[in-house]
PDB file of N, CA and C in Angstrom:
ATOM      1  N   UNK A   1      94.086  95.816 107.942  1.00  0.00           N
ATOM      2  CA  UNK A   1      93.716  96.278 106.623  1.00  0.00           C
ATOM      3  C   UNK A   1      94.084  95.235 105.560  1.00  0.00           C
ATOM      4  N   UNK A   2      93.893  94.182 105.780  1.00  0.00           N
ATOM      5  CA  UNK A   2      94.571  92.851 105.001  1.00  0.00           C
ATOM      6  C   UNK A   2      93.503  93.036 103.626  1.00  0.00           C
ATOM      7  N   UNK A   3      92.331  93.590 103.684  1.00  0.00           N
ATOM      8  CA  UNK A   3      91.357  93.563 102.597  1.00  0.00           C
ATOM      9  C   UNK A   3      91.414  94.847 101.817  1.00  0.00           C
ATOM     10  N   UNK A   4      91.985  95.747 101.899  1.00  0.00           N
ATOM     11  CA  UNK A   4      92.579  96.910 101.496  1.00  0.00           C
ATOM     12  C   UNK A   4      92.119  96.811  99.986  1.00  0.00           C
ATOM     13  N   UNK A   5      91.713  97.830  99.275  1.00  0.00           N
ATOM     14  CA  UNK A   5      91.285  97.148  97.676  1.00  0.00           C
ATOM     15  C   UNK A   5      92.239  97.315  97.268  1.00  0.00           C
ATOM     16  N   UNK A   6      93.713  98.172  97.597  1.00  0.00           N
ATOM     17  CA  UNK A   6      94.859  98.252  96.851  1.00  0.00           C
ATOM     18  C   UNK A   6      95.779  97.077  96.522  1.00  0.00           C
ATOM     19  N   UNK A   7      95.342  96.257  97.686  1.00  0.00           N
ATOM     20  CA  UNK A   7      95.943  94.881  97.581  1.00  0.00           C
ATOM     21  C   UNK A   7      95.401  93.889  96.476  1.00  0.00           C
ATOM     22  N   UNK A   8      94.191  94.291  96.091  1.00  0.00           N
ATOM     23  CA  UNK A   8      93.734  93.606  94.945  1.00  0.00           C
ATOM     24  C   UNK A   8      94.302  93.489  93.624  1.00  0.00           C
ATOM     25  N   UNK A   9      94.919  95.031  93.706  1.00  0.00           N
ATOM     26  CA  UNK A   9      95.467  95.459  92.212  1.00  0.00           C
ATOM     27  C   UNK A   9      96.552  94.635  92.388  1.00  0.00           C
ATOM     28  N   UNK A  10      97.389  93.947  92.812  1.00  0.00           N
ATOM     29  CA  UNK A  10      98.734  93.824  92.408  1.00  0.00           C
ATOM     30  C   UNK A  10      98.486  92.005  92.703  1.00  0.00           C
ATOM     31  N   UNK A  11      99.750  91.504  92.034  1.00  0.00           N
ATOM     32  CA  UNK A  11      99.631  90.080  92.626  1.00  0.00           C
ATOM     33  C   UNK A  11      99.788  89.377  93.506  1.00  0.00           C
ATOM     34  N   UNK A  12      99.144  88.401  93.592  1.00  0.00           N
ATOM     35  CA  UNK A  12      98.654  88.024  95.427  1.00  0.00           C
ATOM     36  C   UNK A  12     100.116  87.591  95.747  1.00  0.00           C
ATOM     37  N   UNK A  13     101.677  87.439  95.411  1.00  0.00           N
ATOM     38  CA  UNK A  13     102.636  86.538  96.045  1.00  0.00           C
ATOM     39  C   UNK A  13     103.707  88.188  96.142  1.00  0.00           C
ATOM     40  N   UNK A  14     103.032  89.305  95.614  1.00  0.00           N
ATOM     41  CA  UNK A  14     103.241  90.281  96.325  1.00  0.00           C
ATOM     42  C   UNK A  14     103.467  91.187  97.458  1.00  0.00           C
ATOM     43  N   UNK A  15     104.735  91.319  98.494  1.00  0.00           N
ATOM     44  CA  UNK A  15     104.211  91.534  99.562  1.00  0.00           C
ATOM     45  C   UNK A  15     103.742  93.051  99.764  1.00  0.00           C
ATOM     46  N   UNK A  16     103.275  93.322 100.469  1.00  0.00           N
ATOM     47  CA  UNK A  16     102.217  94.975 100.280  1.00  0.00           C
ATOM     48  C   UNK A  16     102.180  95.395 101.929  1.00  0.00           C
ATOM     49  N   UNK A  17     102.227  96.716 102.243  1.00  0.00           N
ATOM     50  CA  UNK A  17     102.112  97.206 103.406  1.00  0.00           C
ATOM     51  C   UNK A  17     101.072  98.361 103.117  1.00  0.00           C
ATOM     52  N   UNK A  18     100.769  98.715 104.050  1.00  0.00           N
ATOM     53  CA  UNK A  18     100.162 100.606 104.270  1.00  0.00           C
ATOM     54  C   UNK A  18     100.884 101.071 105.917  1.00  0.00           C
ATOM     55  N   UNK A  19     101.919 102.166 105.426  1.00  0.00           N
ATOM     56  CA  UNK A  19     102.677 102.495 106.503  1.00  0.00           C
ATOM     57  C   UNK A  19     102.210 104.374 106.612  1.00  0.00           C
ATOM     58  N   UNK A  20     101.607 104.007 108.104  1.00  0.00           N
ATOM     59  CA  UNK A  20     100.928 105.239 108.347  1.00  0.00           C
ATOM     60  C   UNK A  20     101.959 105.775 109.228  1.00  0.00           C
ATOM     61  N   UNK A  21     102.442 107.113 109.431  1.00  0.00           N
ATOM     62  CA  UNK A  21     103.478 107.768 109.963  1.00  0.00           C
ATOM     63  C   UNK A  21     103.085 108.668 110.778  1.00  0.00           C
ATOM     64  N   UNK A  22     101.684 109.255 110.529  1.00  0.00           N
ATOM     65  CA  UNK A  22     101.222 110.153 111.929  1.00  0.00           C
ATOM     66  C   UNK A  22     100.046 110.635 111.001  1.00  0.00           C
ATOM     67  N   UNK A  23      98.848 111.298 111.650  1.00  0.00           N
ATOM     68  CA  UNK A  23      98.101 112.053 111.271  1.00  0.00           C
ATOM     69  C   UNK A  23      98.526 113.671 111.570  1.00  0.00           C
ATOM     70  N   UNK A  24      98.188 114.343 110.106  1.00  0.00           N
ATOM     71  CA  UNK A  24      98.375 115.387 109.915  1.00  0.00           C
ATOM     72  C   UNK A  24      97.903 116.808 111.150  1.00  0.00           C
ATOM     73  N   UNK A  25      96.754 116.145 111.695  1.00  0.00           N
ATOM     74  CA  UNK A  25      95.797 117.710 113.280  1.00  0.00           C
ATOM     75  C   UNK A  25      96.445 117.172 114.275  1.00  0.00           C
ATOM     76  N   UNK A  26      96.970 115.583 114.314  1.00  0.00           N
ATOM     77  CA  UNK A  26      97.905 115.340 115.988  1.00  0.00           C
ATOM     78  C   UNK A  26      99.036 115.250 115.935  1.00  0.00           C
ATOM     79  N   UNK A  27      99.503 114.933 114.740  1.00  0.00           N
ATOM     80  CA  UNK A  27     101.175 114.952 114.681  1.00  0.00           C
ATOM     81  C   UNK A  27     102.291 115.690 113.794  1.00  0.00           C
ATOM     82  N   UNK A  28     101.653 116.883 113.079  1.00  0.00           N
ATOM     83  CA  UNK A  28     101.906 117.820 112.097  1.00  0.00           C
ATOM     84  C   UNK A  28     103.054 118.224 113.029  1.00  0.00           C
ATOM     85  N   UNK A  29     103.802 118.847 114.035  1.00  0.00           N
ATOM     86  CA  UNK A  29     104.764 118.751 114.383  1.00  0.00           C
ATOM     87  C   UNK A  29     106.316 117.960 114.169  1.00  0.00           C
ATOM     88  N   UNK A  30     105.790 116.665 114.178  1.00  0.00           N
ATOM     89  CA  UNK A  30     106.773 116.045 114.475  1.00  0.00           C
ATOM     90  C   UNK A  30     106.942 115.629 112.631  1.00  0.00           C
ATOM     91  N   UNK A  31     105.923 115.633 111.814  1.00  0.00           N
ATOM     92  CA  UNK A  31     105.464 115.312 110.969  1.00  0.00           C
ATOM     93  C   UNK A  31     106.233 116.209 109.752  1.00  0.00           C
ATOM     94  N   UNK A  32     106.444 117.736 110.015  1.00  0.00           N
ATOM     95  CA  UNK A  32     107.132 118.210 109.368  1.00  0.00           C
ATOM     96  C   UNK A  32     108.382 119.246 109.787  1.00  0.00           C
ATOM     97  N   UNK A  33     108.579 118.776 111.160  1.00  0.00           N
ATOM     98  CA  UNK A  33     110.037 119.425 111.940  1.00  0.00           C
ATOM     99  C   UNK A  33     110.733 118.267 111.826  1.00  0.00           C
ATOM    100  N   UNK A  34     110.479 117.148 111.598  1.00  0.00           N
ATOM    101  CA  UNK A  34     111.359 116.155 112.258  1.00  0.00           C
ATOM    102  C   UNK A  34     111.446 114.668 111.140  1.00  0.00           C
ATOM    103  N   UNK A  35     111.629 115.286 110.056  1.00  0.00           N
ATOM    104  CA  UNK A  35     111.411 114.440 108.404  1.00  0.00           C
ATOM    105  C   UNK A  35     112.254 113.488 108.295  1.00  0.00           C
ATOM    106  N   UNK A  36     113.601 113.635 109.235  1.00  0.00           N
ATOM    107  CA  UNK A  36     114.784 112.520 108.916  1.00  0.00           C
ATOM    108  C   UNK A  36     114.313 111.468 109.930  1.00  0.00           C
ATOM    109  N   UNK A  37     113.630 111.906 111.147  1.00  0.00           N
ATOM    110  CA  UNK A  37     113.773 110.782 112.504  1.00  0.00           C
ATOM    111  C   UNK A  37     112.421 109.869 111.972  1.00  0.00           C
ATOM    112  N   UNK A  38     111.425 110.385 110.842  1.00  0.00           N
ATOM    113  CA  UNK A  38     110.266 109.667 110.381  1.00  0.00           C
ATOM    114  C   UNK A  38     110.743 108.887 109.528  1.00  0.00           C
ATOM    115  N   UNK A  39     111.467 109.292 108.793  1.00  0.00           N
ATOM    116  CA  UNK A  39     112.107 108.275 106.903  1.00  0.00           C
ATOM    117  C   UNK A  39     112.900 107.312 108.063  1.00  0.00           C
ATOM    118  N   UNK A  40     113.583 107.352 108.887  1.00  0.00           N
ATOM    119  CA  UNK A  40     114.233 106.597 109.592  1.00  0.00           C
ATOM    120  C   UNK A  40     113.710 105.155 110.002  1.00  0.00           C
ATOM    121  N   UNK A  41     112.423 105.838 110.853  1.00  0.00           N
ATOM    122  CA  UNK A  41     111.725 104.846 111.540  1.00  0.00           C
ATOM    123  C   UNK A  41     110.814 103.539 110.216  1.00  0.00           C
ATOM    124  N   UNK A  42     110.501 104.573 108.976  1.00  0.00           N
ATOM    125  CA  UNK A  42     110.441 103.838 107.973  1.00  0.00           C
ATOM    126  C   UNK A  42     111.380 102.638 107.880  1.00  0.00           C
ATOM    127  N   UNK A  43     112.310 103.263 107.370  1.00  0.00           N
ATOM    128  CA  UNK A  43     113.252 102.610 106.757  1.00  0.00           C
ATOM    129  C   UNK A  43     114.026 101.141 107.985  1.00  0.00           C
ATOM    130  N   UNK A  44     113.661 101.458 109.059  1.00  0.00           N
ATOM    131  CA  UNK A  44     114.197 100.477 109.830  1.00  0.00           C
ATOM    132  C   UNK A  44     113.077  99.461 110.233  1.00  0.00           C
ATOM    133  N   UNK A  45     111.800 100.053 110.045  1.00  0.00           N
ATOM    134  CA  UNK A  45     110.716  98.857 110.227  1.00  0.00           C
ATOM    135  C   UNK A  45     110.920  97.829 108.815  1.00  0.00           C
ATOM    136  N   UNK A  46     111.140  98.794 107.792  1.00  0.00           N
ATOM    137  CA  UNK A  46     111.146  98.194 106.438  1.00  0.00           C
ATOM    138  C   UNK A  46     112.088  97.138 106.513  1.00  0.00           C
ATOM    139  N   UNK A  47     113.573  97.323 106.833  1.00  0.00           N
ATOM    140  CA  UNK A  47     114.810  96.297 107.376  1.00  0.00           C
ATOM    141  C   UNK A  47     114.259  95.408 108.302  1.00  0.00           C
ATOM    142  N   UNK A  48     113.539  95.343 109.296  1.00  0.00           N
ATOM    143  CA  UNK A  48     113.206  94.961 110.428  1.00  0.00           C
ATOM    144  C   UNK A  48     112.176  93.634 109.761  1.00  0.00           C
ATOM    145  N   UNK A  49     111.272  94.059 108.936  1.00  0.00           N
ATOM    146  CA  UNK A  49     110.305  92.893 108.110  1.00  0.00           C
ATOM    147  C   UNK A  49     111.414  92.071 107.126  1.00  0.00           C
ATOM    148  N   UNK A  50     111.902  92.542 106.341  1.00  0.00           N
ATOM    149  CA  UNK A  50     112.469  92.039 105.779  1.00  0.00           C
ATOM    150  C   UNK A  50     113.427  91.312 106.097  1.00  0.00           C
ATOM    151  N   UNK A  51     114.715  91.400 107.460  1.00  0.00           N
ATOM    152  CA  UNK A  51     115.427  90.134 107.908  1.00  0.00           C
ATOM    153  C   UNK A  51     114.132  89.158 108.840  1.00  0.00           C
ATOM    154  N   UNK A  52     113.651  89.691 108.820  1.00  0.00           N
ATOM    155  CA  UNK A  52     112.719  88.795 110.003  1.00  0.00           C
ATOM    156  C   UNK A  52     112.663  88.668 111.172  1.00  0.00           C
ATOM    157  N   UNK A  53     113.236  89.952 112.040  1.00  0.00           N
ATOM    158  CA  UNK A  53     113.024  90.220 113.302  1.00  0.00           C
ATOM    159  C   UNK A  53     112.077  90.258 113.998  1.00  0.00           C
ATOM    160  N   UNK A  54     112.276  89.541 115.304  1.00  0.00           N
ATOM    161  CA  UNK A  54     111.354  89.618 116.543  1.00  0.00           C
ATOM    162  C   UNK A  54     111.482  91.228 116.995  1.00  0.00           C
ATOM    163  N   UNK A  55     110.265  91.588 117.038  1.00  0.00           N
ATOM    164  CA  UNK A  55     110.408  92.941 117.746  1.00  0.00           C
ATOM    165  C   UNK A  55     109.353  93.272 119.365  1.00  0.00           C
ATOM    166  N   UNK A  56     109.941  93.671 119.998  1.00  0.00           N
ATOM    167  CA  UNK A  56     109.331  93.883 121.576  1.00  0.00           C
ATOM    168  C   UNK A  56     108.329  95.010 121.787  1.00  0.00           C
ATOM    169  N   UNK A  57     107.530  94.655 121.797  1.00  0.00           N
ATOM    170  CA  UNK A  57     105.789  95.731 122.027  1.00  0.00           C
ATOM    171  C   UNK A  57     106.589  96.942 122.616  1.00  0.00           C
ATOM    172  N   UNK A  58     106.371  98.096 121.944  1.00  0.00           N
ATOM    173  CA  UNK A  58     106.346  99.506 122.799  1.00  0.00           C
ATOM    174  C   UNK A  58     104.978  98.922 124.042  1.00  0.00           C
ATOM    175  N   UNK A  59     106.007  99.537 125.071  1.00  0.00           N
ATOM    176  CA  UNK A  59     105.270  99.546 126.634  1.00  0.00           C
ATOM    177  C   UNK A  59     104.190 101.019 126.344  1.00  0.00           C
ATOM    178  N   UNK A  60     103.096 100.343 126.624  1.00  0.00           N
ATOM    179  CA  UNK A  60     101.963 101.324 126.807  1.00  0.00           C
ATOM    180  C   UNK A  60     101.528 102.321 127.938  1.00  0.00           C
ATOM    181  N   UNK A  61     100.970 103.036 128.034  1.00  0.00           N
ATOM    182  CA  UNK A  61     100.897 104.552 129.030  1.00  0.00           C
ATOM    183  C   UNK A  61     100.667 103.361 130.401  1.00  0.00           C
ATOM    184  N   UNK A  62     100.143 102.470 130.526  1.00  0.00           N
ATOM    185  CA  UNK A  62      99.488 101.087 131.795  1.00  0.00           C
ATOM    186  C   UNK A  62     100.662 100.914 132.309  1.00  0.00           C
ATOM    187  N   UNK A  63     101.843 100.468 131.268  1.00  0.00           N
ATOM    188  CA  UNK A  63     103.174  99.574 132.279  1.00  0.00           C
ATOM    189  C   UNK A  63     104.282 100.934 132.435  1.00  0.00           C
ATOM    190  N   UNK A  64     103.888 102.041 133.242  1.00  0.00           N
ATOM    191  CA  UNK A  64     104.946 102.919 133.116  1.00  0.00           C
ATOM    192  C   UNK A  64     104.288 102.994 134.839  1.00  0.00           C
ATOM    193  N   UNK A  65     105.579 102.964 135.660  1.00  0.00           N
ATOM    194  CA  UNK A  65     104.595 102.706 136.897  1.00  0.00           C
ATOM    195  C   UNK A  65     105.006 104.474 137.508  1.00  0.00           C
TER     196      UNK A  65
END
């Protein structure tokens, strides 16, 4: 989403995200039982960009033998 028009509005040496946390018909569960373990995962990707960490691919449904 690098072309995002929201990114237009602000200035380009701006850094800008869109942090999607779940959709509301597949993840409304976890979405509003579970509000601290979501702000969390925020907040540590947010730390995570900002020192500049290498981070390791979540293993996909393929490498689970």
């Amino acid at each position: 989403m690098r072309e995002y028009h929201a990114f237009r509005e602000i200035d380009p040496s701006t850094v800008a995200a869109i942090i999607e946390t779940g959709f509301l018909n597949l993840d409304r569960e976890i979405l509003t039982k579970e509000t601290e373990r979501i702000a969390l995962g925020v907040v540590e990707g947010i730390l995570c960009f900002a020192n500049n960490e290498n981070v390791d691919p979540t293993p996909g449904p393929d490498s689970i033998p």
